[in-house]
C-alpha atoms as a PDB file:
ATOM      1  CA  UNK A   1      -1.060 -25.595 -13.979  1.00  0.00           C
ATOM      2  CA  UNK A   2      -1.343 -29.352 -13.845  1.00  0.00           C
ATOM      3  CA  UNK A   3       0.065 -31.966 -11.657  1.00  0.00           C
ATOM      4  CA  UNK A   4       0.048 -35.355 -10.631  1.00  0.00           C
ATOM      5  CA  UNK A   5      -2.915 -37.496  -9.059  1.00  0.00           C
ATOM      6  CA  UNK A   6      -0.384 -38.772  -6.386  1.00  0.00           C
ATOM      7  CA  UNK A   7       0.180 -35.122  -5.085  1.00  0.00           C
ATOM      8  CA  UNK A   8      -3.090 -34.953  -3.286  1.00  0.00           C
ATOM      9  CA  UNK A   9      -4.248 -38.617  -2.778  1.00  0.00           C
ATOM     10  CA  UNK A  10      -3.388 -42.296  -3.592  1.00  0.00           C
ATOM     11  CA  UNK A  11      -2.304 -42.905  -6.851  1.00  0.00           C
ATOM     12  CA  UNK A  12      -5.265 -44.465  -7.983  1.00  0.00           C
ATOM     13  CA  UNK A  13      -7.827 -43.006  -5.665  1.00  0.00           C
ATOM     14  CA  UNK A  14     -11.086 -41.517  -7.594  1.00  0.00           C
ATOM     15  CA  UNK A  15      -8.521 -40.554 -10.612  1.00  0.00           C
ATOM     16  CA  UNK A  16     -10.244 -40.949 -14.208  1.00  0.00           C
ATOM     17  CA  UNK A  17      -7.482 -41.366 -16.918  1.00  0.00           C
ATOM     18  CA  UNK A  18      -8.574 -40.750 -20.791  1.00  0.00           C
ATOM     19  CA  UNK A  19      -5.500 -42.098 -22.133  1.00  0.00           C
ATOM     20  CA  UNK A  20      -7.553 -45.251 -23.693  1.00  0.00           C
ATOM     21  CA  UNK A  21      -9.583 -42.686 -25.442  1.00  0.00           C
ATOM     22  CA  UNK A  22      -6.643 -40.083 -26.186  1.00  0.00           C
ATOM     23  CA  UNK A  23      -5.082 -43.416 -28.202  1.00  0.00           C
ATOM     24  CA  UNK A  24      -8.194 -44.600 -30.225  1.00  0.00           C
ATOM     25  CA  UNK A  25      -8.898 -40.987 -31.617  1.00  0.00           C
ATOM     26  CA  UNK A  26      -5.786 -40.386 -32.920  1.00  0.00           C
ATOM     27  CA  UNK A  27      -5.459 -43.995 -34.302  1.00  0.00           C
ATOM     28  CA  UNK A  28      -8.632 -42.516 -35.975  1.00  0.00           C
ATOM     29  CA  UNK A  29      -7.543 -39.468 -37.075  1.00  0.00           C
ATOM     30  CA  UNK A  30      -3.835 -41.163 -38.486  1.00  0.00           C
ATOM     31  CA  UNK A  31      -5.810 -44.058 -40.537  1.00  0.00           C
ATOM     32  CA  UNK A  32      -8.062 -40.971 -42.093  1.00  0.00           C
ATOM     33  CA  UNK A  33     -11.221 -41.885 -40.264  1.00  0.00           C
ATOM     34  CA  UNK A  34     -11.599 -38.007 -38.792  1.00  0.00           C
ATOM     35  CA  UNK A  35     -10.098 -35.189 -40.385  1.00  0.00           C
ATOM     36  CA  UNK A  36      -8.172 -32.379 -38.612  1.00  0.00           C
ATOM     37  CA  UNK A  37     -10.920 -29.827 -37.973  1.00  0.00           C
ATOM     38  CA  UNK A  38     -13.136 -32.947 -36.054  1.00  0.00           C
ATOM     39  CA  UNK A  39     -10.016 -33.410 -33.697  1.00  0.00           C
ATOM     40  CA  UNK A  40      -9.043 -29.536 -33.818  1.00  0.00           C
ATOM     41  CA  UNK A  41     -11.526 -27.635 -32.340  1.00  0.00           C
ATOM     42  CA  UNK A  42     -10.446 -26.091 -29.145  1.00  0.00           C
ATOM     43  CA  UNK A  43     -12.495 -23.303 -27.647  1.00  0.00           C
ATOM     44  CA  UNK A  44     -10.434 -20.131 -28.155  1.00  0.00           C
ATOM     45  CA  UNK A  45     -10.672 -19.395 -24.372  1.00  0.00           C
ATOM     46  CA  UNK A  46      -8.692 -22.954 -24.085  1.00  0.00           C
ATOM     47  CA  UNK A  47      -6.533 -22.286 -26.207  1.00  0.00           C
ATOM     48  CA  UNK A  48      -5.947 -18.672 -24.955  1.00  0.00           C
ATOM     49  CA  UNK A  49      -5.224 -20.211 -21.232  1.00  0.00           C
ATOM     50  CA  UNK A  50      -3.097 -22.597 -22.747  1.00  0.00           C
ATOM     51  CA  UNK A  51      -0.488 -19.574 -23.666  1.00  0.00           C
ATOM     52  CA  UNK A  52      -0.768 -17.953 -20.952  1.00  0.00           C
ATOM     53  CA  UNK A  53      -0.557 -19.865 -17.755  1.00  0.00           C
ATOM     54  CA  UNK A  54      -0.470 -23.499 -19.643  1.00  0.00           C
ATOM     55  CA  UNK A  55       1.627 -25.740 -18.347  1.00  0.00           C
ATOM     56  CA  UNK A  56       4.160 -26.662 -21.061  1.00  0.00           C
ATOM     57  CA  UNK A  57       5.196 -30.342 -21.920  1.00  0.00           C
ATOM     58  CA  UNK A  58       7.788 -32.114 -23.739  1.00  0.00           C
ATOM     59  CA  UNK A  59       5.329 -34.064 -26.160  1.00  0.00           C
ATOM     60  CA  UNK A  60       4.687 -33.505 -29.259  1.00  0.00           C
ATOM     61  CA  UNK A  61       1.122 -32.469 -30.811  1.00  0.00           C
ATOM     62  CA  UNK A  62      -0.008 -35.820 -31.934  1.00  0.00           C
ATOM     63  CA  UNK A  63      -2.025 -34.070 -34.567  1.00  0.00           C
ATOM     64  CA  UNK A  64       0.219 -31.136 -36.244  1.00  0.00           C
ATOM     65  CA  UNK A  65       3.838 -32.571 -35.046  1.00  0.00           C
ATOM     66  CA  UNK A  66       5.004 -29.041 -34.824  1.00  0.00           C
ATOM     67  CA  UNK A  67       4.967 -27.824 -31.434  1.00  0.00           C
ATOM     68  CA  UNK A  68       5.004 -29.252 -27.824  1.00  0.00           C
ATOM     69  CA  UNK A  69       1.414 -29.565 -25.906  1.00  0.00           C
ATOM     70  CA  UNK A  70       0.803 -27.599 -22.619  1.00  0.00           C
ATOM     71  CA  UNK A  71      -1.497 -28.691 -20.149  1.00  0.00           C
ATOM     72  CA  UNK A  72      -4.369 -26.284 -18.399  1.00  0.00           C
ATOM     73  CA  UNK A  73      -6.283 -27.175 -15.274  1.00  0.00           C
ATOM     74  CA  UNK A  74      -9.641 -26.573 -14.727  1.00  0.00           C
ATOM     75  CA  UNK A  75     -11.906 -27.431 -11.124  1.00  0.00           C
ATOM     76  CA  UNK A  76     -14.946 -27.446 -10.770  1.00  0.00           C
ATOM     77  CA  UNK A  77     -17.380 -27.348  -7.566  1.00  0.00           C
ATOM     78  CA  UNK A  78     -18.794 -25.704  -5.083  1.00  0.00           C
ATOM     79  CA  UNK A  79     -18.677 -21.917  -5.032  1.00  0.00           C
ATOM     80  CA  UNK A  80     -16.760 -21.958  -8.299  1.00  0.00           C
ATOM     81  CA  UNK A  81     -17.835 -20.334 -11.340  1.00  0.00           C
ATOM     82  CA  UNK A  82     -20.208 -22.785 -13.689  1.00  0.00           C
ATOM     83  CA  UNK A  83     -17.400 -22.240 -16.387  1.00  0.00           C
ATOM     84  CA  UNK A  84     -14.878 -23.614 -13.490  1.00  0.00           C
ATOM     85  CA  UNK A  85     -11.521 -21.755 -12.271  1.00  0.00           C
ATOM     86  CA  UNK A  86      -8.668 -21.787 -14.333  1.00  0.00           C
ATOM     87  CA  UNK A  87      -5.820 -23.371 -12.038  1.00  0.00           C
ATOM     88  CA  UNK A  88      -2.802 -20.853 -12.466  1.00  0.00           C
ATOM     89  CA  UNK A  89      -0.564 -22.599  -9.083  1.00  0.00           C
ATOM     90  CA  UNK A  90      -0.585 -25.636  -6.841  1.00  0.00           C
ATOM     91  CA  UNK A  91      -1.525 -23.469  -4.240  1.00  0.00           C
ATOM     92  CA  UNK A  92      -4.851 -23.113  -5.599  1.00  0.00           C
ATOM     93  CA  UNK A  93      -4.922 -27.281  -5.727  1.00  0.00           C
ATOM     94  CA  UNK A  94      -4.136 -27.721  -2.471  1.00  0.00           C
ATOM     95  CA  UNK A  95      -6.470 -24.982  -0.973  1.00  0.00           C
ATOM     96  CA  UNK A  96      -8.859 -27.028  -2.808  1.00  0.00           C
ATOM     97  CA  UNK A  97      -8.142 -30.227  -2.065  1.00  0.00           C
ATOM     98  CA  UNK A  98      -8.291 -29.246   1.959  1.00  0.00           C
ATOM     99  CA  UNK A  99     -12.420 -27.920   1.616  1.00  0.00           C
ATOM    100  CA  UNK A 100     -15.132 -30.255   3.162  1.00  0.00           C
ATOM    101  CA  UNK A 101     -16.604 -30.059  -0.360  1.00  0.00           C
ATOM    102  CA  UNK A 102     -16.177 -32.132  -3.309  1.00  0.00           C
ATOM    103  CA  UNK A 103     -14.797 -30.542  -6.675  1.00  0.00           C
ATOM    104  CA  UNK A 104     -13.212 -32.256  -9.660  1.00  0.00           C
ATOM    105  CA  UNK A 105      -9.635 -31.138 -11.451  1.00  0.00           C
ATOM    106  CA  UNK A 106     -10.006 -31.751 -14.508  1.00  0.00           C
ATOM    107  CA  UNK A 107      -6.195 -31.466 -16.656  1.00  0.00           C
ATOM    108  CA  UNK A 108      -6.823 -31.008 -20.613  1.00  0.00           C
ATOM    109  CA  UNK A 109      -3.696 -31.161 -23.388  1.00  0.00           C
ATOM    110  CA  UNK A 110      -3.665 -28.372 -25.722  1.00  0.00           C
ATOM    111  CA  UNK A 111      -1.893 -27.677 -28.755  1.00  0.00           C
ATOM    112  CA  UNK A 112      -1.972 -24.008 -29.372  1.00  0.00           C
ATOM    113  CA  UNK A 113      -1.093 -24.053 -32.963  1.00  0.00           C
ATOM    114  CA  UNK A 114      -3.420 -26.165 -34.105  1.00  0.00           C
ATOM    115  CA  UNK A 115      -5.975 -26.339 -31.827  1.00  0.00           C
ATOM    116  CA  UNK A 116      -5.731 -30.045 -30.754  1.00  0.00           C
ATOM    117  CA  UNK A 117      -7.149 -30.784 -27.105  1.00  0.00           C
ATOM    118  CA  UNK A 118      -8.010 -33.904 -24.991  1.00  0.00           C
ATOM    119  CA  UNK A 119      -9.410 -34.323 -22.060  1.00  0.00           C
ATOM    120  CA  UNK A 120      -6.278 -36.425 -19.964  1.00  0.00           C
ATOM    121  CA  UNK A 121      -7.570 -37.149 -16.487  1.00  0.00           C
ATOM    122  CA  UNK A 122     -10.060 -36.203 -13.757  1.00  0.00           C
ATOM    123  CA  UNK A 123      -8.697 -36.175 -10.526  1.00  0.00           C
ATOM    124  CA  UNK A 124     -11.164 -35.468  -7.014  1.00  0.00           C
ATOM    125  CA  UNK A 125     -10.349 -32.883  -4.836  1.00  0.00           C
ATOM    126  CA  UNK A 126     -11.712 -31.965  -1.330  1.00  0.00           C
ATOM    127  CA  UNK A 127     -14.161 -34.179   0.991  1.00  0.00           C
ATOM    128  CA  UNK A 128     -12.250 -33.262   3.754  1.00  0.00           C
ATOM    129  CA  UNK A 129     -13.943 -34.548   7.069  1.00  0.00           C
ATOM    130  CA  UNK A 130     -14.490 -31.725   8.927  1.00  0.00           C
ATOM    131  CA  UNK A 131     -11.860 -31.138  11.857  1.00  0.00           C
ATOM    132  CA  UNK A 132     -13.073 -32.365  15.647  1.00  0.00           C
ATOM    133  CA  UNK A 133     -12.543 -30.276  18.384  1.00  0.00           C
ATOM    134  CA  UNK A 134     -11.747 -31.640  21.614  1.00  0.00           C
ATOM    135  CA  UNK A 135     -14.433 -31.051  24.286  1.00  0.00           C
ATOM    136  CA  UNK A 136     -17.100 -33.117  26.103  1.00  0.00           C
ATOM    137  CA  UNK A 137     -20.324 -33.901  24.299  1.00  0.00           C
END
């Protein structure tokens, strides 16, 4: 499941893009610089979430041209697993996104044919001041 920075916070508020990066590499990879097993190297667990519960896109694999990229969502924080959780709903996001803790979204691009994936953008989640009750002090 991915979704948009503006959906939680500000457009613009903590969000880390990678397109800059996403560009140079495959200028790199297109003028023969890398070849396709540098750039295609997904972690079979990626790429395994990325058919199952991978959001799909209408973009093309920048690498292998044959088949549309999906995008999986990861968080990470506290009291998650060290691998992260696997976002599968925007349900998940929000619950998130509403904790006093800190954790991180982070949405990758997958091409599960052949094995192309890029990190797009890290978004923050959480920090939620904790909720004042009313009362005297």
């Amino acid at each position: 499941m991915a979704f948009q920075a503006s959906s939680l916070r500000g457009v613009g508020s903590g969000v880390i893009d990678h397109r800059l990066a996403r560009r140079a590499l495959i200028r790199e990879y297109r003028k023969g610089r890398l070849a396709q097993h540098q750039v295609c190297d997904a972690h079979p667990e990626l790429i395994r979430a990325a058919r199952s519960i991978g959001q799909p896109t209408r973009t093309d694999c920048p690498i292998c041209e044959a088949e549309k990229l999906v995008l999986v969502t990861y968080a990470f924080g506290p009291r998650l697993p060290a691998h992260g959780r696997c976002i599968t709903d925007t349900r998940q996001l929000h619950e998130l996104n509403r904790r006093a803790e800190a954790y991180a979204a982070y949405v990758v691009e997958v091409c599960p044919d052949c094995s192309w994936h890029h990190l797009l953008r890290v978004l923050p989640l959480g920090s939620r001041p904790a909720r004042r009750t009313s009362g005297t002090g």
